[in-house]
Protein backbone atom coordinates (compact mmCIF):
# COMPACT_ATOMS: atom_id res chain seq x y z
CA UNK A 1 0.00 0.00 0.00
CA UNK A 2 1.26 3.23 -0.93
CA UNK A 3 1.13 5.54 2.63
CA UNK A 4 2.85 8.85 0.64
CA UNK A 5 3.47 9.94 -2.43
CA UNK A 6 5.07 13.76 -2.92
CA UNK A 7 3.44 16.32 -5.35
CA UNK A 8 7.19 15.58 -7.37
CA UNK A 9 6.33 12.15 -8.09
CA UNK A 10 3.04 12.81 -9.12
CA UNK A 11 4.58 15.29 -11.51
CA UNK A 12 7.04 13.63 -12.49
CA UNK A 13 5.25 10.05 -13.44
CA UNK A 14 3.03 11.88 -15.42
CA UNK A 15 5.65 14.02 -17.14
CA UNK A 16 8.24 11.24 -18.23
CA UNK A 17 5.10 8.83 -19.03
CA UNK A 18 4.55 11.47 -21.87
CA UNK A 19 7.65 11.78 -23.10
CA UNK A 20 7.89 8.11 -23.36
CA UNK A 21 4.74 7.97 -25.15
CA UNK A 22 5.65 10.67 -27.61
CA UNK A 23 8.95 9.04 -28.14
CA UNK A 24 7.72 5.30 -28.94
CA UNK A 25 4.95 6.65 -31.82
CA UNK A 26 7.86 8.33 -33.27
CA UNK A 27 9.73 4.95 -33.43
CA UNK A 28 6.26 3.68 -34.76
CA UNK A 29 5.81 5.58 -37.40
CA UNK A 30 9.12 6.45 -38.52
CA UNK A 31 11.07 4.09 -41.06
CA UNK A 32 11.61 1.19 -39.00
CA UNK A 33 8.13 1.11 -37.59
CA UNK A 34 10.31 -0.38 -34.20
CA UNK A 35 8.55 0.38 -30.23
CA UNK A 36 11.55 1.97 -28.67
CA UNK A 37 10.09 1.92 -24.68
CA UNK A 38 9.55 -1.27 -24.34
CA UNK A 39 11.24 -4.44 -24.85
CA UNK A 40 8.58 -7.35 -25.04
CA UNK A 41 8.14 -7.12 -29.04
CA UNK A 42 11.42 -6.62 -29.73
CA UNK A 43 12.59 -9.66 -27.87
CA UNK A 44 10.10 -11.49 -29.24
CA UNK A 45 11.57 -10.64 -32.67
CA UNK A 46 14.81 -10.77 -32.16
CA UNK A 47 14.10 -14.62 -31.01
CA UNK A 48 12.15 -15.32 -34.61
CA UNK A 49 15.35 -13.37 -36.04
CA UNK A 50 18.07 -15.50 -34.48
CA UNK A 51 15.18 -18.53 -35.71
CA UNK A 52 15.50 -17.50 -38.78
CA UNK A 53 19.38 -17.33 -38.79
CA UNK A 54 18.69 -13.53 -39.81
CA UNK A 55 22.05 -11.70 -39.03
CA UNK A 56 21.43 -8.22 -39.80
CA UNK A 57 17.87 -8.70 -37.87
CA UNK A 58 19.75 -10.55 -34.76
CA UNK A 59 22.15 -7.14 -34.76
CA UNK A 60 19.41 -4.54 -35.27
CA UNK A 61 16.76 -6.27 -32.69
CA UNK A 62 19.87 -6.92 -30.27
CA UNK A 63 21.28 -3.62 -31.00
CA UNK A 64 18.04 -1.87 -29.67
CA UNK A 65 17.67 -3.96 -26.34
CA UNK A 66 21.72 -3.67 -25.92
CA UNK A 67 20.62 0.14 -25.59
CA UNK A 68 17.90 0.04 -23.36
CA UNK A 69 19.95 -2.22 -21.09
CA UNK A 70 22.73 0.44 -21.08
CA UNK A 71 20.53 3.39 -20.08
CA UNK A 72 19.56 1.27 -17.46
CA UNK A 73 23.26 0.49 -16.32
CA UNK A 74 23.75 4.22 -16.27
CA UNK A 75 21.07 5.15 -14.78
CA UNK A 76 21.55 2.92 -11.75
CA UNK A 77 25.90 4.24 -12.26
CA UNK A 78 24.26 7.83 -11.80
CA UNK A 79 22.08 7.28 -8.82
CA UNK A 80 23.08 4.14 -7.59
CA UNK A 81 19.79 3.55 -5.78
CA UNK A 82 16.64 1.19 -6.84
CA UNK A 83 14.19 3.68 -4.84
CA UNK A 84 12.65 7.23 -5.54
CA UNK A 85 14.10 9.49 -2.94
CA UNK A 86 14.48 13.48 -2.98
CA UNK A 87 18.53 14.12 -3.12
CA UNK A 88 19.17 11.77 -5.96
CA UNK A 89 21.38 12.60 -9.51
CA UNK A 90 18.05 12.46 -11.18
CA UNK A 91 18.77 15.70 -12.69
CA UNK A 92 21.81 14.75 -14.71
CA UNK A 93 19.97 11.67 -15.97
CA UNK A 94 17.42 13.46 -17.05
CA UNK A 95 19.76 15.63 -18.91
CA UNK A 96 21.64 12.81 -20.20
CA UNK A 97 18.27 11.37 -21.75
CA UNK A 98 17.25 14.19 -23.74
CA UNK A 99 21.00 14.65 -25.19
CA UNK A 100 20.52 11.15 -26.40
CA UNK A 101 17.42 11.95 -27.67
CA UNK A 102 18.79 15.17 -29.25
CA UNK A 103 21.86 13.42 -31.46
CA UNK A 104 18.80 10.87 -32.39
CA UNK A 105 17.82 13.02 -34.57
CA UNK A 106 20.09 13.84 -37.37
CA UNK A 107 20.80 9.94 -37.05
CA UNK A 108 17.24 9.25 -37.79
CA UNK A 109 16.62 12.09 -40.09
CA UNK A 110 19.94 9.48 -42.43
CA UNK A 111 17.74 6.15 -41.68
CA UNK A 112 20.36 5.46 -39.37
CA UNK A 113 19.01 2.54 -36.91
CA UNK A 114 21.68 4.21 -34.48
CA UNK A 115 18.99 6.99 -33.89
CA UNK A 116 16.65 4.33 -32.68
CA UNK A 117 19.77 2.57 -30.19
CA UNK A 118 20.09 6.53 -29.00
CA UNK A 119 16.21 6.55 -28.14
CA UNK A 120 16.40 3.33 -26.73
CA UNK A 121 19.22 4.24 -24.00
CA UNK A 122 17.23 7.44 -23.37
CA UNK A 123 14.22 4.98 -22.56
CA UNK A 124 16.30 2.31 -20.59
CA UNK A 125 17.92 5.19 -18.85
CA UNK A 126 14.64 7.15 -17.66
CA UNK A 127 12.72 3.65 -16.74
CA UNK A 128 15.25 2.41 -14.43
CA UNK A 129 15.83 5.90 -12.83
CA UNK A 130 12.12 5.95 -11.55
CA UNK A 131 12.12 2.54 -10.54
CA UNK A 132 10.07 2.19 -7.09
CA UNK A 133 8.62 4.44 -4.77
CA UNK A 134 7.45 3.28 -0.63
CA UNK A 135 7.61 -0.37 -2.37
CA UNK A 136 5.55 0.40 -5.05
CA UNK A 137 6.93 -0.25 -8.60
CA UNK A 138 7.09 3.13 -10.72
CA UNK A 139 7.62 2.04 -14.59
CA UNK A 140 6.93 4.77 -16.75
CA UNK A 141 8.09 3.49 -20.58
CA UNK A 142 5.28 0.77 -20.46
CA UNK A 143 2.12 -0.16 -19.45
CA UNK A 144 1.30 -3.49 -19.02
CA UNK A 145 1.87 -3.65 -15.32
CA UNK A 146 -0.10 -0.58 -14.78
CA UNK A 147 -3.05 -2.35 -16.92
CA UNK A 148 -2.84 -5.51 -14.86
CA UNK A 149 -2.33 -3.93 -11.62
CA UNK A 150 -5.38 -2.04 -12.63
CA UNK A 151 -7.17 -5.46 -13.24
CA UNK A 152 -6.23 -7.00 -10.00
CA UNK A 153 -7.80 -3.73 -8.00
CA UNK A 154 -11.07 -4.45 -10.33
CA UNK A 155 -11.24 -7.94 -9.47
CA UNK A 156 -10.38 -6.98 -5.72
CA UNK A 157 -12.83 -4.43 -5.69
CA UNK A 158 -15.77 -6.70 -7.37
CA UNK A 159 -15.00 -9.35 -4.00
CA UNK A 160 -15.21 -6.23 -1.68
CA UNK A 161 -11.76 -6.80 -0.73
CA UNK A 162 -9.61 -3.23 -0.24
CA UNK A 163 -8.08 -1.31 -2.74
CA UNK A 164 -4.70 0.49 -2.93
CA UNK A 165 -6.62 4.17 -4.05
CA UNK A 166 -3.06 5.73 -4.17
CA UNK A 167 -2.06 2.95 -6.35
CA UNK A 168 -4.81 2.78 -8.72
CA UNK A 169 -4.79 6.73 -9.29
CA UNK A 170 -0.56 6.32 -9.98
CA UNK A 171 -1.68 3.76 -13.07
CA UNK A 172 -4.17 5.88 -14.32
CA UNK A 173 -2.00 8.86 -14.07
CA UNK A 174 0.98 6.97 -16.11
CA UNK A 175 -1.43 5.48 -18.43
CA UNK A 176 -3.07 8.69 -19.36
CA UNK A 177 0.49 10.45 -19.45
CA UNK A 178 1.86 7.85 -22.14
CA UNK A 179 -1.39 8.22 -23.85
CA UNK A 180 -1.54 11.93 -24.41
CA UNK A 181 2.23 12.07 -25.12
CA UNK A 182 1.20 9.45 -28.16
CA UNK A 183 -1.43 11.67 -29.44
CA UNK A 184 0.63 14.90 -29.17
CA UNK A 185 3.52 12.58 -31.13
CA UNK A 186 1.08 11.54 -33.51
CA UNK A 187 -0.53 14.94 -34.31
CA UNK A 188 2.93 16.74 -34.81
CA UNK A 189 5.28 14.08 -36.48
CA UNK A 190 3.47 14.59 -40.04
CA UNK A 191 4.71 17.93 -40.03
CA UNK A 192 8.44 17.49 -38.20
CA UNK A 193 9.02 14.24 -38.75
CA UNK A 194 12.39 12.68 -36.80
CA UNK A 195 12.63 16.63 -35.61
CA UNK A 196 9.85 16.08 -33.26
CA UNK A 197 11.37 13.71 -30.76
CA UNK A 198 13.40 17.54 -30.17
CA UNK A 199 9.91 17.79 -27.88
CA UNK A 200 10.47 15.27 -25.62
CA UNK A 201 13.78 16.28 -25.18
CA UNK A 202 12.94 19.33 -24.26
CA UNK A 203 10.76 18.20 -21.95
CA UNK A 204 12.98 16.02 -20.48
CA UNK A 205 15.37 19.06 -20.05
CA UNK A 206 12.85 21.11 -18.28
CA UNK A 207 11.82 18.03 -16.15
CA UNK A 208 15.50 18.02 -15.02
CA UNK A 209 15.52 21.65 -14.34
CA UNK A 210 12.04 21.38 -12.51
CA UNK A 211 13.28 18.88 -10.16
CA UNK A 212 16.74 21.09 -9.32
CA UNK A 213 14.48 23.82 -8.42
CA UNK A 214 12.47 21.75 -6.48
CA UNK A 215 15.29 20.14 -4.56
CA UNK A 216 17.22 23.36 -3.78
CA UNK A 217 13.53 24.32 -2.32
CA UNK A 218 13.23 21.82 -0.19
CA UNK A 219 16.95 21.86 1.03
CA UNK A 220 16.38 25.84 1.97
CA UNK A 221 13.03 24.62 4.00
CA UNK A 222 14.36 22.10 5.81
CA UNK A 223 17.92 24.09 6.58
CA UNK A 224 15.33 27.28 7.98
């Protein structure tokens, strides 16, 4: 059961479940038509490449979760902590992620798949930073455990058994974040194309700034 949860997770679940949203219907619809947040399809085809004896699939489909799994080893180099707490480097990751996302660009804007292994890190890298919070699992690059969390809380509530409230509003808040950032993706990469995932960089960026501000806030509160 979640007891607490600060208005800067809140904000910040909703915030990076947008930019991951925005950035995986840019992978979608740009030329390799590959997810970029999440790893479960690519895995899957990377198994029916390596079936298939496909080498250029088994180094594209490896290259992208090689990516994701090294955003994640940075991210937990950077904060070296598996739990959401106030005080924590998650400023320079975030700053980290939306430089990746920023030299995706011209690599995309050549076909280059290294644009999508850039994305990819930026995804791995911002998934594993906000990884729990008061034992509660924070993923904010996918959403099947938010769906099936949600499901369980259904089910629960249909037997009159209790119900995490704080819980079920944190999935709905990620699920509509990751939604909207699709939509917003969808409706502007027609007219920017690769130069859109500049957005959730930026966003990223200001996240990162948001928090600092926030931090040195609560540092001069607790010091008076």
């Amino acid at each position: 059961m979640i007891s607490k949860l600060p208005s800067w997770v809140w904000a910040g679940a909703w915030a990076l479940a947008f930019i991951a949203g925005f950035i995986n219907v840019v992978g979608l619809l740009g030329f390799g038509h590959q997810a970029i947040t999440h790893l479960t399809g690519t895995t899957s085809m990377l198994a029916a490449a390596v079936a298939a004896l496909d080498g250029a699939a088994i180094l594209h489909f490896g290259g992208i979760l090689g990516s994701f799994f090294a955003g994640a080893v940075l991210s937990g180099f950077l904060i070296q902590d598996s739990a959401l707490q106030l005080g924590r480097r998650y400023g320079i990751a975030l700053l980290l992620g939306s430089l990746l996302l920023c030299l995706a660009v011209p690599l995309l804007n050549h076909s280059s798949a290294f644009g999508l292994y850039c994305a990819s890190c930026a995804c791995g890298l911002q998934n594993a930073m906000v990884s729990t919070y008061s034992g509660t699992v924070v993923r904010t690059t996918h959403l099947s455990g938010m769906f099936t969390d949600l499901g369980i809380f259904v089910g629960h509530s249909l037997r009159g058994l209790p119900v995490d409230v704080k819980r079920m509003r944190l999935c709905f808040l990620v699920i509509s974040g990751f939604f909207s950032g699709g939509i917003a993706s969808a409706a502007v990469f027609p007219h920017l194309g690769y130069s859109a995932l500049f957005i959730p960089a930026a966003c990223t960026a200001l996240t990162s700034i948001t928090y600092a501000i926030y931090r040195l806030r609560h540092r001069q509160k607790v010091a008076a």
